[in-house]
N, C-alpha and C. Protein backbone atom coordinates (compact mmCIF):
# COMPACT_ATOMS: atom_id res chain seq x y z
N UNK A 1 26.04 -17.38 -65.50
CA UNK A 1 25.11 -18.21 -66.24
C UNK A 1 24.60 -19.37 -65.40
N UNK A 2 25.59 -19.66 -64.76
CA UNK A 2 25.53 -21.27 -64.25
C UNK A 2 24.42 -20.45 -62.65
N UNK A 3 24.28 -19.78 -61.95
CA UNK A 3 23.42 -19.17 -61.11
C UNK A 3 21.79 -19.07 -61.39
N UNK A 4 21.77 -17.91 -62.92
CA UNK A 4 20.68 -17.97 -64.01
C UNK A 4 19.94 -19.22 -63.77
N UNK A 5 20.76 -20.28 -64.39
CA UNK A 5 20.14 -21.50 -64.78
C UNK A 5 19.18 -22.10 -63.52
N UNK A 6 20.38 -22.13 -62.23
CA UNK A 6 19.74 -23.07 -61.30
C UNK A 6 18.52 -22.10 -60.81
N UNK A 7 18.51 -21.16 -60.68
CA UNK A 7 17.51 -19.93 -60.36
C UNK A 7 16.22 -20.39 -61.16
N UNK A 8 16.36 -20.90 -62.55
CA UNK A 8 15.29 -20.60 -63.10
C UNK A 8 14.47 -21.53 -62.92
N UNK A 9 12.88 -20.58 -63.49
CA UNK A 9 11.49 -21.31 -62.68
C UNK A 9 11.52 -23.02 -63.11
N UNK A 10 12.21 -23.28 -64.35
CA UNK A 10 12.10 -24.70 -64.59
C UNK A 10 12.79 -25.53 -64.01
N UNK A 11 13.89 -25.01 -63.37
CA UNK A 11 14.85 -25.97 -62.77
C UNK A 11 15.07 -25.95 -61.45
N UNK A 12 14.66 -24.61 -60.63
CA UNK A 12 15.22 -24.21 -59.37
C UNK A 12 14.33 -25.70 -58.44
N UNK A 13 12.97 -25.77 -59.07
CA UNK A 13 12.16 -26.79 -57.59
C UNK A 13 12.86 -28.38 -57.87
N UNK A 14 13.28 -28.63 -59.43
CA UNK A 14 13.96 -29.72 -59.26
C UNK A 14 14.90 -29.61 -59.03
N UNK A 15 15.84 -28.83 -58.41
CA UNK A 15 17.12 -29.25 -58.02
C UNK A 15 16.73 -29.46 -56.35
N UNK A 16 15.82 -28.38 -56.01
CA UNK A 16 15.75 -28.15 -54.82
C UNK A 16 14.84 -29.72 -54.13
N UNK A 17 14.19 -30.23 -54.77
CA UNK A 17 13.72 -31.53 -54.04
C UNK A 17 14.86 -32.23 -53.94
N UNK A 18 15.96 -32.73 -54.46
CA UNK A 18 17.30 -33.21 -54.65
C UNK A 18 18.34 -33.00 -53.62
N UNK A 19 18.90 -31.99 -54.20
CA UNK A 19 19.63 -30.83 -53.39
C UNK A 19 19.74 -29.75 -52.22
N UNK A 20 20.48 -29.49 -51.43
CA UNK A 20 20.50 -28.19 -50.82
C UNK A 20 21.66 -27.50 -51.70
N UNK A 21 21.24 -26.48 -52.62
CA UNK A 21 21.88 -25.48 -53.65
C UNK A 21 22.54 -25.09 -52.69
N UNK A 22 23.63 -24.46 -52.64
CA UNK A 22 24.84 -23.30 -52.08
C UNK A 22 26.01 -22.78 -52.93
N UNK A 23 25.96 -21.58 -53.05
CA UNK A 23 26.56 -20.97 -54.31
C UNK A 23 27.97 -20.38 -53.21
N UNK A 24 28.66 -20.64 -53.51
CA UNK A 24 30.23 -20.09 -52.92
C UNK A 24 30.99 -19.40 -53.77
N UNK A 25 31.19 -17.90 -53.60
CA UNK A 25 31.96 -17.17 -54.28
C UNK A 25 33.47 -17.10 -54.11
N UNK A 26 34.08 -16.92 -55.12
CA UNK A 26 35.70 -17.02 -54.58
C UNK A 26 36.33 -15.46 -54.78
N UNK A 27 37.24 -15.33 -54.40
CA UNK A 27 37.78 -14.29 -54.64
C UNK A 27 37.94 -12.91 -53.88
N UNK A 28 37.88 -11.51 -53.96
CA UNK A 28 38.33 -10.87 -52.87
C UNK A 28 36.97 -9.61 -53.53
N UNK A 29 36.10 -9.93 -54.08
CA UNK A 29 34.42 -9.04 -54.14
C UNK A 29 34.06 -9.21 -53.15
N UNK A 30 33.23 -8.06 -52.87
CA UNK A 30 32.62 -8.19 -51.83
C UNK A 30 31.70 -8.97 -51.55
N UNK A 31 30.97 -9.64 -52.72
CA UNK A 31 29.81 -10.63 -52.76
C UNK A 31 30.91 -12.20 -52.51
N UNK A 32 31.68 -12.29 -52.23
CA UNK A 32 32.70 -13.35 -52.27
C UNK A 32 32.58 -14.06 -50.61
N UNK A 33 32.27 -15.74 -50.52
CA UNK A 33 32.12 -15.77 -49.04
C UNK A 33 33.99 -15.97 -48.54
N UNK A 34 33.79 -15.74 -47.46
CA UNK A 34 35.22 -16.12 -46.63
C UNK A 34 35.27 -17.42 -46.20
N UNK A 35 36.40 -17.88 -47.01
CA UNK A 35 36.62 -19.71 -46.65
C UNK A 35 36.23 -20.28 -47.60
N UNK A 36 36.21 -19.52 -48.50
CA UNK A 36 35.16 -20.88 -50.19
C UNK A 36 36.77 -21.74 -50.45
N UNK A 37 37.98 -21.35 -50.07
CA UNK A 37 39.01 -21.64 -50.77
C UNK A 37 39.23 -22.39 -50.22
N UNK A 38 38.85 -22.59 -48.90
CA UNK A 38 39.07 -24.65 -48.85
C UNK A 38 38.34 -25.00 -49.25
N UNK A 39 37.12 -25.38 -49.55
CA UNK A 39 36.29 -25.95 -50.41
C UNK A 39 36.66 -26.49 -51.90
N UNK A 40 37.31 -24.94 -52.41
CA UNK A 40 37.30 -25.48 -54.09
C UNK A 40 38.82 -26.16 -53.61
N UNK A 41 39.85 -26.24 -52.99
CA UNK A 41 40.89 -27.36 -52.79
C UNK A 41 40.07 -28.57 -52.30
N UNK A 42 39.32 -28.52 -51.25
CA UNK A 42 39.21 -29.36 -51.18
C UNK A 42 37.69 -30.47 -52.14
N UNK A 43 37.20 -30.02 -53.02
CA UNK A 43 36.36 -30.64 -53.81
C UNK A 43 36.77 -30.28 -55.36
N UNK A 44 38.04 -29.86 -55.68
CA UNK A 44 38.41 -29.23 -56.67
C UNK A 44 39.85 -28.97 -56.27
N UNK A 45 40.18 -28.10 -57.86
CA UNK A 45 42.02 -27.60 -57.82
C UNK A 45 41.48 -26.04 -57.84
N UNK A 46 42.23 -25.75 -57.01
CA UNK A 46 41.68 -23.96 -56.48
C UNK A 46 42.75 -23.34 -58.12
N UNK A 47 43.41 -24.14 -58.72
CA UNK A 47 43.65 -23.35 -59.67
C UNK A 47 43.16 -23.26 -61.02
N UNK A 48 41.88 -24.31 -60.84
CA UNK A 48 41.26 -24.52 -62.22
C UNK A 48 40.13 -23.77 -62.65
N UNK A 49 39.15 -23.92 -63.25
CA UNK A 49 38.27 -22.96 -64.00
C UNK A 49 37.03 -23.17 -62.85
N UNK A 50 36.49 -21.92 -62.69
CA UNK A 50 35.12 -21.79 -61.98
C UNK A 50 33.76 -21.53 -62.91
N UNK A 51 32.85 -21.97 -63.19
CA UNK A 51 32.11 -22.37 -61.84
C UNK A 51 32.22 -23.80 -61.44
N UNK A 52 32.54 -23.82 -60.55
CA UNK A 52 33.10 -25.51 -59.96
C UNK A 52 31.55 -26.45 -59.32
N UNK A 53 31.04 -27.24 -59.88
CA UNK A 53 29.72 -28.11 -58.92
C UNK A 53 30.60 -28.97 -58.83
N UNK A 54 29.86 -28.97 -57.04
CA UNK A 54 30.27 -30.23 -56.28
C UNK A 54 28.81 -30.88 -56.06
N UNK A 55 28.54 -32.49 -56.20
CA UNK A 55 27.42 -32.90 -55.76
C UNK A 55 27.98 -33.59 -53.75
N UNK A 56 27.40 -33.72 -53.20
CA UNK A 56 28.11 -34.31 -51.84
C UNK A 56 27.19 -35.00 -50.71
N UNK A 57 27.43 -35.80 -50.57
CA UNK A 57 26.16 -36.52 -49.86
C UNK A 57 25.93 -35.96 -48.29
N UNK A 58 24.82 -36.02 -47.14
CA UNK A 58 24.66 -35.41 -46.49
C UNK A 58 25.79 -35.04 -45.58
N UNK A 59 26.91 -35.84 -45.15
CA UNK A 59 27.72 -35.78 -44.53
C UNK A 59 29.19 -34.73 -45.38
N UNK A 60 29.04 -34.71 -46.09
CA UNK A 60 29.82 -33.59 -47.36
C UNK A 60 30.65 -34.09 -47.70
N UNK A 61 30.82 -35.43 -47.98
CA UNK A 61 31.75 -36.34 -48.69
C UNK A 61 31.66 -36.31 -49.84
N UNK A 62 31.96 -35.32 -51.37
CA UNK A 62 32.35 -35.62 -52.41
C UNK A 62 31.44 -36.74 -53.29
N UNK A 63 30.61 -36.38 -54.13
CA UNK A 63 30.18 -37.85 -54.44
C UNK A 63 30.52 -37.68 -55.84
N UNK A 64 30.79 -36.34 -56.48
CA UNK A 64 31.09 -36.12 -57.65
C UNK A 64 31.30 -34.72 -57.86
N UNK A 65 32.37 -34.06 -59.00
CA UNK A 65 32.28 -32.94 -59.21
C UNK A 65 32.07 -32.83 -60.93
N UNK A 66 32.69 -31.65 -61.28
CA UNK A 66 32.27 -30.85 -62.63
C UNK A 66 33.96 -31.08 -63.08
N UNK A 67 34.91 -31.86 -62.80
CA UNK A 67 36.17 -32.13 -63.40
C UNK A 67 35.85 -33.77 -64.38
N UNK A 68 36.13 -33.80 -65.82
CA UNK A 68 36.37 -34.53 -66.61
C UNK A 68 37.35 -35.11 -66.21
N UNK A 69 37.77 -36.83 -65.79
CA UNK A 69 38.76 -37.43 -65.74
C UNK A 69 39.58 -36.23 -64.55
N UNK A 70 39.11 -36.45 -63.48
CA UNK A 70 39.34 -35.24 -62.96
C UNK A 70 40.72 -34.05 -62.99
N UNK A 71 40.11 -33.31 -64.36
CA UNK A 71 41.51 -32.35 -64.95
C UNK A 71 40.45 -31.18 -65.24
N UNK A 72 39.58 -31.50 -66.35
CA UNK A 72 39.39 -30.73 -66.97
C UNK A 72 37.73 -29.92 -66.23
N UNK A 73 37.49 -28.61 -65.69
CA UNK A 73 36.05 -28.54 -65.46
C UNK A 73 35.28 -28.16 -66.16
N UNK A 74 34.33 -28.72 -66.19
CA UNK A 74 33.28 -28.01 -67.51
C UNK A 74 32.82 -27.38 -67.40
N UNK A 75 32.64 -26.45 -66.13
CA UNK A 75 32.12 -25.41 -65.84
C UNK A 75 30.58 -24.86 -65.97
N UNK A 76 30.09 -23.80 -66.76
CA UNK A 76 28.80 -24.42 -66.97
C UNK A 76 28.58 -24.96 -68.22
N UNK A 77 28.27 -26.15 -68.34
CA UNK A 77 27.70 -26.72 -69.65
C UNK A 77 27.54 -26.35 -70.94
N UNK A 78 28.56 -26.25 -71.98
CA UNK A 78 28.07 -25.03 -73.06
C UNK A 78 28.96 -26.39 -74.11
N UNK A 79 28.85 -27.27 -74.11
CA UNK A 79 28.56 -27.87 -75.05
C UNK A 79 27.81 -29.64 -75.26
N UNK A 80 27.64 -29.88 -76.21
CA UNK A 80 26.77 -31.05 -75.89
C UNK A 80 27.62 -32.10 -75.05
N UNK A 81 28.44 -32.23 -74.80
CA UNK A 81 29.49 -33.33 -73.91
C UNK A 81 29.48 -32.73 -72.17
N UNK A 82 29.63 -31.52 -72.85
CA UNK A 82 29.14 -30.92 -70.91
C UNK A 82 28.20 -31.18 -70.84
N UNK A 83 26.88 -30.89 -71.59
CA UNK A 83 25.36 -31.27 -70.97
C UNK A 83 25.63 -32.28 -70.62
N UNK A 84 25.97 -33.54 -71.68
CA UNK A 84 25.94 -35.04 -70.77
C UNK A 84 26.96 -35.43 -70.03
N UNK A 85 27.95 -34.62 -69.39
CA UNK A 85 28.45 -34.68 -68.45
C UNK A 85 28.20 -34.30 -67.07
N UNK A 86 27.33 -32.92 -67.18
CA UNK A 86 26.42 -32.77 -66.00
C UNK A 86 24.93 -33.49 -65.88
N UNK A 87 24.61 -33.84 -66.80
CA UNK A 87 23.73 -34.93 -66.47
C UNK A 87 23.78 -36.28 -65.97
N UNK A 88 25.07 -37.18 -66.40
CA UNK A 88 25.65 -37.86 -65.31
C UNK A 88 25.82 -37.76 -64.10
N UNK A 89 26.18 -36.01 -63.30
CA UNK A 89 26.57 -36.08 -62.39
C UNK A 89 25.25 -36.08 -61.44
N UNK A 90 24.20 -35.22 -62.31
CA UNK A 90 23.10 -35.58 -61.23
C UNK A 90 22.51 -36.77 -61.42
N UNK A 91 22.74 -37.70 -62.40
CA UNK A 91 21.81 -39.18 -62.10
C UNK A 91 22.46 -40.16 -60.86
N UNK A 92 24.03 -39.54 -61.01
CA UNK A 92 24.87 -40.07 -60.02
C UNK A 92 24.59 -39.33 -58.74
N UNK A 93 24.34 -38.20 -58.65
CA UNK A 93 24.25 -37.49 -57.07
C UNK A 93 22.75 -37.75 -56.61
N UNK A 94 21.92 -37.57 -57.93
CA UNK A 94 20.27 -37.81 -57.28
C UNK A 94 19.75 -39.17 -58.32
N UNK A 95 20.13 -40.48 -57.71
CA UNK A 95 19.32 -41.92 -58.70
C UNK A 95 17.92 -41.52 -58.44
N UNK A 96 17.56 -40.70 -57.57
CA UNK A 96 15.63 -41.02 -57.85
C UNK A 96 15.19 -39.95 -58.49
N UNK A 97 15.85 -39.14 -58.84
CA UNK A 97 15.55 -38.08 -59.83
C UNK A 97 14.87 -38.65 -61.05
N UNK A 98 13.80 -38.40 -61.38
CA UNK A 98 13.34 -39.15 -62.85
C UNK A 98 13.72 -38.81 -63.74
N UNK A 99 13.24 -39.58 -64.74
CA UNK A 99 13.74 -39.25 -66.12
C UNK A 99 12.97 -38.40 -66.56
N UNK A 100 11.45 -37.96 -66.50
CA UNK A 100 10.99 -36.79 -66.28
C UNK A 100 11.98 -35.19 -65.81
N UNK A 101 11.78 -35.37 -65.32
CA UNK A 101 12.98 -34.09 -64.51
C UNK A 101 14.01 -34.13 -64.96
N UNK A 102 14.80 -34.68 -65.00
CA UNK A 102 16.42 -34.89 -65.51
C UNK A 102 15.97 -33.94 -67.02
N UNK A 103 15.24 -34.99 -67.83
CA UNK A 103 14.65 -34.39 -69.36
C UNK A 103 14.55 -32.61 -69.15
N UNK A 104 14.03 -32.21 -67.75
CA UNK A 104 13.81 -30.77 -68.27
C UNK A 104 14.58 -30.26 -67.93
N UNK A 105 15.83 -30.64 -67.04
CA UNK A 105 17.39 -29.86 -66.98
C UNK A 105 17.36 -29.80 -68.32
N UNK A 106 18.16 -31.27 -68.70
CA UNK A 106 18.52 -31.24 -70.19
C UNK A 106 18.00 -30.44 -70.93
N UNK A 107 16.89 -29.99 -71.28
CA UNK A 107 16.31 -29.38 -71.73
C UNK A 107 16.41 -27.90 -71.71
N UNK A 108 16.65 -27.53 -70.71
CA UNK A 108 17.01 -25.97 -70.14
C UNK A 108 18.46 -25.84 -70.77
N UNK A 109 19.20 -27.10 -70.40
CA UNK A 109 20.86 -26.35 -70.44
C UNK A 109 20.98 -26.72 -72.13
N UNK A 110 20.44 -27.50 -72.64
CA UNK A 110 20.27 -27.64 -74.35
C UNK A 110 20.32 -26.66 -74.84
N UNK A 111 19.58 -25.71 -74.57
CA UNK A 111 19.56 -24.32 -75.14
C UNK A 111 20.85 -23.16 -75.50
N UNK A 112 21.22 -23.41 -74.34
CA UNK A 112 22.62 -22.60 -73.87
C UNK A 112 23.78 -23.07 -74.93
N UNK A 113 23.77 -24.47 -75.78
CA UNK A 113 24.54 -25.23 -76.10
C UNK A 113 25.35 -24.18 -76.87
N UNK A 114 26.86 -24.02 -77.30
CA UNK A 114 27.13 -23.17 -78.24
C UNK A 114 27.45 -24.13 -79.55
N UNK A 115 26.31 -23.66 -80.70
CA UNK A 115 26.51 -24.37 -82.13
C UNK A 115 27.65 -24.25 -83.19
């Protein structure tokens, strides 16, 4: 889901003015990269729930992840406290992101919400 989303036509160019996207697979598929597992230790608990976002500034220092009080991950966004929890993380990873843009994440992952 959480792939879907950033893929899609409404969201992919705003993340991408922001961001450099990189999707890291874990596990032993063949679509799986080799070495994601230091990563999710080291920007995450390799034993907690995936899909794990890390935001990280150019030098790859951590500036925020997808762990609540860092325990819980929200993985992709599927309820209204995750939306505004991943929306925090990008006002925090991207401040010049507008409120324009931000609005049409929100907007995208609103949908997904489970009622």
């Amino acid at each position: 889901m959480l792939g879907k989303f950033i893929e899609s036509t409404e969201v992919k160019p705003i993340l991408e003015k922001y961001f450099v996207v990189t999707d890291l697979e874990t596990g032993n598929e063949p679509v799986s990269n080799p070495g994601t597992a230091k990563y999710i230790g080291k920007f995450g608990d390799k034993d907690k729930s995936v899909p794990l976002t890390v935001i990280t500034d150019v030098n790859g220092k951590m500036i925020v992840n997808s762990f609540v009080n860092g325990s819980e991950n929200i993985g992709f966004p599927s309820s209204s406290e995750d939306v505004g929890r991943f929306m925090a993380m990008l006002k925090q990873g991207a401040p010049a992101m507008s409120d324009s843009e931000r609005g049409v994440i929100e907007a995208k992952l609103s949908k997904s919400v489970k009622k």
